[in-house]
Protein backbone atom coordinates (compact mmCIF):
# COMPACT_ATOMS: atom_id res chain seq x y z
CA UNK A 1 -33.36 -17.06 3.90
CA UNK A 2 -31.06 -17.82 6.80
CA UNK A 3 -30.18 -15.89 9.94
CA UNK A 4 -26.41 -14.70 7.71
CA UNK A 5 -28.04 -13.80 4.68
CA UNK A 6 -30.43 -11.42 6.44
CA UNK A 7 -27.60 -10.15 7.99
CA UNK A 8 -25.58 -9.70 4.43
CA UNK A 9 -28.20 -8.23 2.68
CA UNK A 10 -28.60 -5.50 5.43
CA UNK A 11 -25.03 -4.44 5.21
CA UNK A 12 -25.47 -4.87 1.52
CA UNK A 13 -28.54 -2.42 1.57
CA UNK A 14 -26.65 0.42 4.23
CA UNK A 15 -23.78 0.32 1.85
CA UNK A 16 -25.42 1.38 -1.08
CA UNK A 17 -27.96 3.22 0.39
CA UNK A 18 -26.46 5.33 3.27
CA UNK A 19 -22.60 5.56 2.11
CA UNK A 20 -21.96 4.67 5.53
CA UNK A 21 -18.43 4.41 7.50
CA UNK A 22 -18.24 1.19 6.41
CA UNK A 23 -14.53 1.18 5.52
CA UNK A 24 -13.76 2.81 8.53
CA UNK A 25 -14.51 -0.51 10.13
CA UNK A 26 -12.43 -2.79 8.14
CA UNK A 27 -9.64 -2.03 6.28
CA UNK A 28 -7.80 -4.39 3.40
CA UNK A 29 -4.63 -5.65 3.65
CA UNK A 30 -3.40 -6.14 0.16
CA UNK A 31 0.61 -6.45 1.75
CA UNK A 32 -0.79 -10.13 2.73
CA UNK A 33 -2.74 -11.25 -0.27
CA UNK A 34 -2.12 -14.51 -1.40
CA UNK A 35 -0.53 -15.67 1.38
CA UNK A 36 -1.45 -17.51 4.50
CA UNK A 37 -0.57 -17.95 8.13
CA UNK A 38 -1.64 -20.01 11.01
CA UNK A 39 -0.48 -16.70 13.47
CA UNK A 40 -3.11 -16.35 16.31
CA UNK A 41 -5.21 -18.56 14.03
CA UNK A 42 -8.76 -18.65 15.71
CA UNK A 43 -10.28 -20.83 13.00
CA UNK A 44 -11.22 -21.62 9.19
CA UNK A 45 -14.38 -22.32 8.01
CA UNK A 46 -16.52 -23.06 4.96
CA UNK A 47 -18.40 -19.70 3.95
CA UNK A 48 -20.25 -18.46 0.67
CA UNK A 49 -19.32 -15.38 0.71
CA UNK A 50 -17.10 -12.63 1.86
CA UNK A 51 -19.88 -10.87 3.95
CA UNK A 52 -20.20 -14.32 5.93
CA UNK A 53 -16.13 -14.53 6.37
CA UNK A 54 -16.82 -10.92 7.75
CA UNK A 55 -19.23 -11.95 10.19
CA UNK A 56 -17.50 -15.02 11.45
CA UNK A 57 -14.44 -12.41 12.87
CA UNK A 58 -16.03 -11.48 15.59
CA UNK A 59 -15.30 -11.26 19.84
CA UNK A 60 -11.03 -12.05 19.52
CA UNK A 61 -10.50 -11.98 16.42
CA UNK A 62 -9.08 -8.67 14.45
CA UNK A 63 -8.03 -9.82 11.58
CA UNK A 64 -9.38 -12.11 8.84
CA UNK A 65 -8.93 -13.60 5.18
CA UNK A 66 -11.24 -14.75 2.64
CA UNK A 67 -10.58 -16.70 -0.35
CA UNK A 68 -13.29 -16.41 -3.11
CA UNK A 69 -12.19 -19.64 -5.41
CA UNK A 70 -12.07 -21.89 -2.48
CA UNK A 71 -14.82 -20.44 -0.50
CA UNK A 72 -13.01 -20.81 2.65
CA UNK A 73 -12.78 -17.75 5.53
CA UNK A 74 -9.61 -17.56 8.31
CA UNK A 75 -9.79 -15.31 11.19
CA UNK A 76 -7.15 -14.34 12.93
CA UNK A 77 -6.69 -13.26 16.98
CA UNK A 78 -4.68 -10.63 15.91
CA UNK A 79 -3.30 -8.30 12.84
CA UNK A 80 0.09 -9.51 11.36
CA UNK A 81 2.92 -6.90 11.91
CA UNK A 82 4.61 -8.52 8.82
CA UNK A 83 4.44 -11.47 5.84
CA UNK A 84 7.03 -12.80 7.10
CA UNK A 85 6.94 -16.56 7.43
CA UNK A 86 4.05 -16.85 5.70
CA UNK A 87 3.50 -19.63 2.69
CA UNK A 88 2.10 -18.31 -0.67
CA UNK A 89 -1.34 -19.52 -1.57
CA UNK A 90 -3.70 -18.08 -4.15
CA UNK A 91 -6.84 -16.56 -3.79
CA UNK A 92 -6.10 -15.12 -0.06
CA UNK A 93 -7.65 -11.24 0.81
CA UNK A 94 -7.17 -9.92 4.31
CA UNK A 95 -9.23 -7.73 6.02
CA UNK A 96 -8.72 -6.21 9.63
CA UNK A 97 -10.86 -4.21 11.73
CA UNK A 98 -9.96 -0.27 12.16
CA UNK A 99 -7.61 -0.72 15.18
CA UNK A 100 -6.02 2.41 14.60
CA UNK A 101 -2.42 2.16 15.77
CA UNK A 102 -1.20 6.10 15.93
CA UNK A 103 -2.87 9.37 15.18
CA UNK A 104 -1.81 8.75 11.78
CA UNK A 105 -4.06 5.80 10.98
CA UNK A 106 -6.99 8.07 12.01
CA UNK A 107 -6.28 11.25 9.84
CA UNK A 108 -5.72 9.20 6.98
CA UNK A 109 -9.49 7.88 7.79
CA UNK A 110 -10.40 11.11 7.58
CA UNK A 111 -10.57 12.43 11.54
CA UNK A 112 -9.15 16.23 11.21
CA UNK A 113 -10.38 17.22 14.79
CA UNK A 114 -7.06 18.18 17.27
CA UNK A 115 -8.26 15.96 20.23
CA UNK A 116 -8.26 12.99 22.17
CA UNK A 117 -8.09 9.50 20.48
CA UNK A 118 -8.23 6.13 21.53
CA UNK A 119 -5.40 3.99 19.60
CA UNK A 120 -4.09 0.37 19.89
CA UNK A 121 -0.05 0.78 19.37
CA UNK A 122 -0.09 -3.03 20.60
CA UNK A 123 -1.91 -4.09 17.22
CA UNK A 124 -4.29 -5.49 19.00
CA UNK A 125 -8.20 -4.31 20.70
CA UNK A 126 -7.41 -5.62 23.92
CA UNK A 127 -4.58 -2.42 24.82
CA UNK A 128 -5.85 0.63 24.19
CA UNK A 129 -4.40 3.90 24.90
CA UNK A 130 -5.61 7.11 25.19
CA UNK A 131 -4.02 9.97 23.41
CA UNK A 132 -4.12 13.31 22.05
CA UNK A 133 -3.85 13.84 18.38
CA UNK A 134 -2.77 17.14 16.51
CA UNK A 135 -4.86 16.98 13.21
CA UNK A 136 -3.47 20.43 12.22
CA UNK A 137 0.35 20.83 12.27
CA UNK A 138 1.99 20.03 9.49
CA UNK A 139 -0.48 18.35 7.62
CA UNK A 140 -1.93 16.19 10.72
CA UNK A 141 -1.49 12.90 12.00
CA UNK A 142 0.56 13.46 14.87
CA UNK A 143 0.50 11.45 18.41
CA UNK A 144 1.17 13.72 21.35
CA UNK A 145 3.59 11.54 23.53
CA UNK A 146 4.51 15.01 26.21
CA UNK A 147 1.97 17.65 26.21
CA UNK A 148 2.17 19.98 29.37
CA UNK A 149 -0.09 22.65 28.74
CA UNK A 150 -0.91 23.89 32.41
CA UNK A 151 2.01 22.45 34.72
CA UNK A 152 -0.34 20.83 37.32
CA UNK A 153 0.90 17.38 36.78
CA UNK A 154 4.63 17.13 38.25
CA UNK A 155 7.29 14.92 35.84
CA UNK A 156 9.41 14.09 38.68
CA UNK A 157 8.33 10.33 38.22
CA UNK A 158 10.06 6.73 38.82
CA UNK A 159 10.89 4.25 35.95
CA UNK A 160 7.66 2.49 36.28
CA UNK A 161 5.20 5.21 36.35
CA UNK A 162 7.62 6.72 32.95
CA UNK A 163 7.45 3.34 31.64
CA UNK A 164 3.76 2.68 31.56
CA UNK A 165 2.94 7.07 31.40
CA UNK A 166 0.52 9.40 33.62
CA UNK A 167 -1.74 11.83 33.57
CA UNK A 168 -4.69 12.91 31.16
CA UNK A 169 -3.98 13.39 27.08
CA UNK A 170 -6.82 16.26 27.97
CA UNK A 171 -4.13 18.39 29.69
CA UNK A 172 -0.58 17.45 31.01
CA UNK A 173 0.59 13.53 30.88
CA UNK A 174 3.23 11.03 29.71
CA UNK A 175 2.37 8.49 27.59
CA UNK A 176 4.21 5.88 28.34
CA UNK A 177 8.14 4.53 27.24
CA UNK A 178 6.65 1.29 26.48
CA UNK A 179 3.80 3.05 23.94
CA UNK A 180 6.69 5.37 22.02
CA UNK A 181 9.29 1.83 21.30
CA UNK A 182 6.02 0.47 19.88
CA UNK A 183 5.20 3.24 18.16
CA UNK A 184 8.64 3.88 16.63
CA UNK A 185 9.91 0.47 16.77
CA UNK A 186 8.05 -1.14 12.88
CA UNK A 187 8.22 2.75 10.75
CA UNK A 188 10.26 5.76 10.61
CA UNK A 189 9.16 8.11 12.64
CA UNK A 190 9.58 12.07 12.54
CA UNK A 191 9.79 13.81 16.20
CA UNK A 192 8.09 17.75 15.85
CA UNK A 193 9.00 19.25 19.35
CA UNK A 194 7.26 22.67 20.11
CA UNK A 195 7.40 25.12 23.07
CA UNK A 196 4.80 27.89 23.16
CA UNK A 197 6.34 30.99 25.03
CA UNK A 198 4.51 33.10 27.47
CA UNK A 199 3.87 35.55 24.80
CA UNK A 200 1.97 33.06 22.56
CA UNK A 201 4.87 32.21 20.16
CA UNK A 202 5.01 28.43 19.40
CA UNK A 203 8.54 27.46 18.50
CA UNK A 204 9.23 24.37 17.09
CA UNK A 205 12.39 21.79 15.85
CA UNK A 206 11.76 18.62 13.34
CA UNK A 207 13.91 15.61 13.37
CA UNK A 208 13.82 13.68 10.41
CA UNK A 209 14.27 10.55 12.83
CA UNK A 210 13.55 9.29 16.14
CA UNK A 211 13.36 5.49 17.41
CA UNK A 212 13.15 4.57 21.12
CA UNK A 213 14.33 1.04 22.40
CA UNK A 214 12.50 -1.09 24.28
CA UNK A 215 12.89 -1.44 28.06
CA UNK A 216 15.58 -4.26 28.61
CA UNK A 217 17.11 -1.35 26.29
CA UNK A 218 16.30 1.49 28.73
CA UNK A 219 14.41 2.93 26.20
CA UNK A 220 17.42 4.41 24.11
CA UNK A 221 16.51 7.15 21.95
CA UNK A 222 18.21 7.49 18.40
CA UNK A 223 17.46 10.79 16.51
CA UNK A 224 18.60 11.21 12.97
CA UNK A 225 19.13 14.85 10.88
CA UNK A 226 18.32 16.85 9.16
CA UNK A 227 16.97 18.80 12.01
CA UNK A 228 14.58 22.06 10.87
CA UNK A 229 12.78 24.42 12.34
CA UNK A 230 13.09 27.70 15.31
CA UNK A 231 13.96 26.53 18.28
CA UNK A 232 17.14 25.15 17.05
CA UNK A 233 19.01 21.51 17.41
CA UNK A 234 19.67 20.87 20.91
CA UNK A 235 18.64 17.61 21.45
CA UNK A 236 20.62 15.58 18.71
CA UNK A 237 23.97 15.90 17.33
CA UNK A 238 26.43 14.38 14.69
CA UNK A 239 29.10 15.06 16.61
CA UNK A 240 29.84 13.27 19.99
CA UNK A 241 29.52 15.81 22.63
CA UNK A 242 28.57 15.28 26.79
CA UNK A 243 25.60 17.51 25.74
CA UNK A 244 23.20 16.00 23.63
CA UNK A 245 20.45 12.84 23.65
CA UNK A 246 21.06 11.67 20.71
CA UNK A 247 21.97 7.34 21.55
CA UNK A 248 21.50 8.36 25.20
CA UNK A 249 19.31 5.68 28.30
CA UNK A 250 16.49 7.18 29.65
CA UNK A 251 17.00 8.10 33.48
CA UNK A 252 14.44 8.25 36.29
CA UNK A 253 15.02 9.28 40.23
CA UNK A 254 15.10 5.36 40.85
CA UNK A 255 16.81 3.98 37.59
CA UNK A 256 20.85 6.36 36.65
CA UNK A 257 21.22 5.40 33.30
CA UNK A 258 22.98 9.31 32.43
CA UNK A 259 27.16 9.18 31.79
CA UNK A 260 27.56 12.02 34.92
CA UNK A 261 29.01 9.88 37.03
CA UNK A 262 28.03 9.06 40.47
CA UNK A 263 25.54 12.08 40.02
CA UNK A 264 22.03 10.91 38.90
CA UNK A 265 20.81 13.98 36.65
CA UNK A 266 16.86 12.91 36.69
CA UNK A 267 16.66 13.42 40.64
CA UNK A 268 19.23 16.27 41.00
CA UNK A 269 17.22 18.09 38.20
CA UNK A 270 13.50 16.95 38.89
CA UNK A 271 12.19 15.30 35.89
CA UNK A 272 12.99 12.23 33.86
CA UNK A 273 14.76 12.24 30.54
CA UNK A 274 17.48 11.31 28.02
CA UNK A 275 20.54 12.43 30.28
CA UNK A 276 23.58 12.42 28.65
CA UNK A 277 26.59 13.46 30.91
CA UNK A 278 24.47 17.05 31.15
CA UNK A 279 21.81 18.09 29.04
CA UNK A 280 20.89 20.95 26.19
CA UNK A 281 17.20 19.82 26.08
CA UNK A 282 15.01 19.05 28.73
CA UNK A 283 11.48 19.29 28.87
CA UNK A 284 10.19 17.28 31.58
CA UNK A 285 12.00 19.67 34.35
CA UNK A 286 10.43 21.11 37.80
CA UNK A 287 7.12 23.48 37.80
CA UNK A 288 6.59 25.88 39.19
CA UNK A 289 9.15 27.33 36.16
CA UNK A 290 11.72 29.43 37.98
CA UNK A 291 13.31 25.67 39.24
CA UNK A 292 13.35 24.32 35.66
CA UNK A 293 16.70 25.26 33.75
CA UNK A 294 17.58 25.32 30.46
CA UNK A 295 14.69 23.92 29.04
CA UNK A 296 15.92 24.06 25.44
CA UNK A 297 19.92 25.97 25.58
CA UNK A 298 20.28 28.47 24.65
CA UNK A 299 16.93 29.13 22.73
CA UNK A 300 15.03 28.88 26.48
CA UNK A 301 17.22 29.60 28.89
CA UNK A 302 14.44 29.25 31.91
CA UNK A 303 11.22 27.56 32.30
CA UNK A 304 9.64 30.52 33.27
CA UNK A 305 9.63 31.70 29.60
CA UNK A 306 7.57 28.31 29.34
CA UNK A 307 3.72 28.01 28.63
CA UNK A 308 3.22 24.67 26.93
CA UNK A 309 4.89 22.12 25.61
CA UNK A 310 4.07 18.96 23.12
CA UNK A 311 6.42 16.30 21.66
CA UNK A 312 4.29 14.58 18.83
CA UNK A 313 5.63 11.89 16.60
CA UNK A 314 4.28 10.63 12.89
CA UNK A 315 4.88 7.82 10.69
CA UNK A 316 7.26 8.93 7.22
């Protein structure tokens, strides 16, 4: 019996024996069967079965497919974001490792636990971010891109620090412009926005919609309606008004991208954000509270009414 067979029959044996996580390690891809691609292509290779293809994806590779009538095993660099230009060819299964790209891909694996995660919005092992997940609201699945939960951390950052995100998932942080594009940029995406009151109360408005751009973009957020929920629409509009985020460039202390003028709103307010010519929502202002105005007009009038607040996004 050779070295890979051992190896086979002992994955064999734990996965009848022990119903172990098994398929939390590897997860089919049946958008890509019978097709193939020579995308990141690490190599093919001659195998006998698909427990050998398995074992040959291993070090770079994430992703890998196995064709049973020709007995032949490709593995991949990376996962494939799409079948586009790929050629049709029978036979072809595809396999990838659990790289879990949002919160979503882990609740659906069944992870109900609010905490912190590690995911790969990239699509591939080599980036990984740290975030926190909310497992309970609305069903689950959510990826915490603001949470500021005890106001140690100030927001009053430059484009760069905003671009690649700050702080701990564990308390207050940012999670980076460049993380929320890729995480909004392939599937719809709803935005839940919630601020907890000093009384307890969690308030909270849905958006059916949200995309960000990418940074030659500035990082343009789009929101689509409807919007539900009891804090009220003041961050998106149908209606063109000076007010509102919807379409607007993010802004930074060192990067004016607001319409105000020869004012730059992110440094005469404190805090980075979607600027329009003035703002209706704002969550990344000053702390201590009493500086931070209008956090969300004219629901929250002052940040001192402010305890904690989380903007969380989830695949439709």
């Amino acid at each position: 019996m050779t070295f890979l067979s051992v190896i086979c029959f002992v994955v064999v044996f734990l996965r009848l024996s022990q119903a172990t996580n098994v398929s939390k390690n590897y997860n089919a891809k049946p958008e890509f069967d019978n097709k193939k691609s020579n995308e990141e292509l690490l190599g093919e290779y001659s195998v006998h079965s698909l427990c050998e293809c398995s074992a040959m994806c291993q070090n770079e590779c994430d992703f890998y497919g196995y064709n049973s009538k020709l007995k032949k095993c490709r593995v991949h660099k990376k996962i494939f974001t799409s079948s586009s230009g790929m050629s049709d060819e029978a036979g072809w299964r595809y396999y990838s490792r659990f790289i879990p790209t949002d919160c979503k891909e882990f609740h659906d694996n069944g992870h109900t636990n609010s905490g912190v995660y590690v995911i790969y919005p990239y699509w591939t092992s080599s980036r990984p971010v740290r975030v926190y997940c909310d497992m309970e609201t609305l069903d689950g699945g959510w990826t915490a891109i603001q949470k500021r939960v005890s106001g140690s951390l100030t927001f009053d950052r430059n484009w760069t620090e905003y671009k690649n995100g700050f702080g701990s998932p564990e308390q207050d942080y940012w999670v980076g412009n460049d993380v929320i594009h890729q995480l909004t940029k392939v599937k719809d995406c709803f935005l839940y926005v919630s601020i907890t009151v000093q009384n307890g109360t969690r308030l909270y408005e849905l958006y059916d919609k949200v995309s960000v751009s990418n940074e030659a973009g500035k990082y343009r957020i789009l929101l689509e309606k409807p919007a539900t929920g009891t804090l009220g629409d003041s961050m998106a509009n149908t209606e063109s008004h000076i007010f509102y985020a919807t379409a607007m460039y993010f802004s930074t202390k060192d990067r004016d991208s607001d319409y105000s003028g020869s004012h730059n709103l992110a440094n005469y307010y404190g805090g980075a954000w979607w600027f329009n010519a003035g703002y209706h929502a704002f969550l990344n202002g000053p702390w201590p509270q009493a500086e931070w105005t209008n956090p969300w007009y004219p629901i929250i009038t002052s940040g001192s009414s402010v305890r904690e607040t989380m903007m969380l996004i989830k695949r439709h």
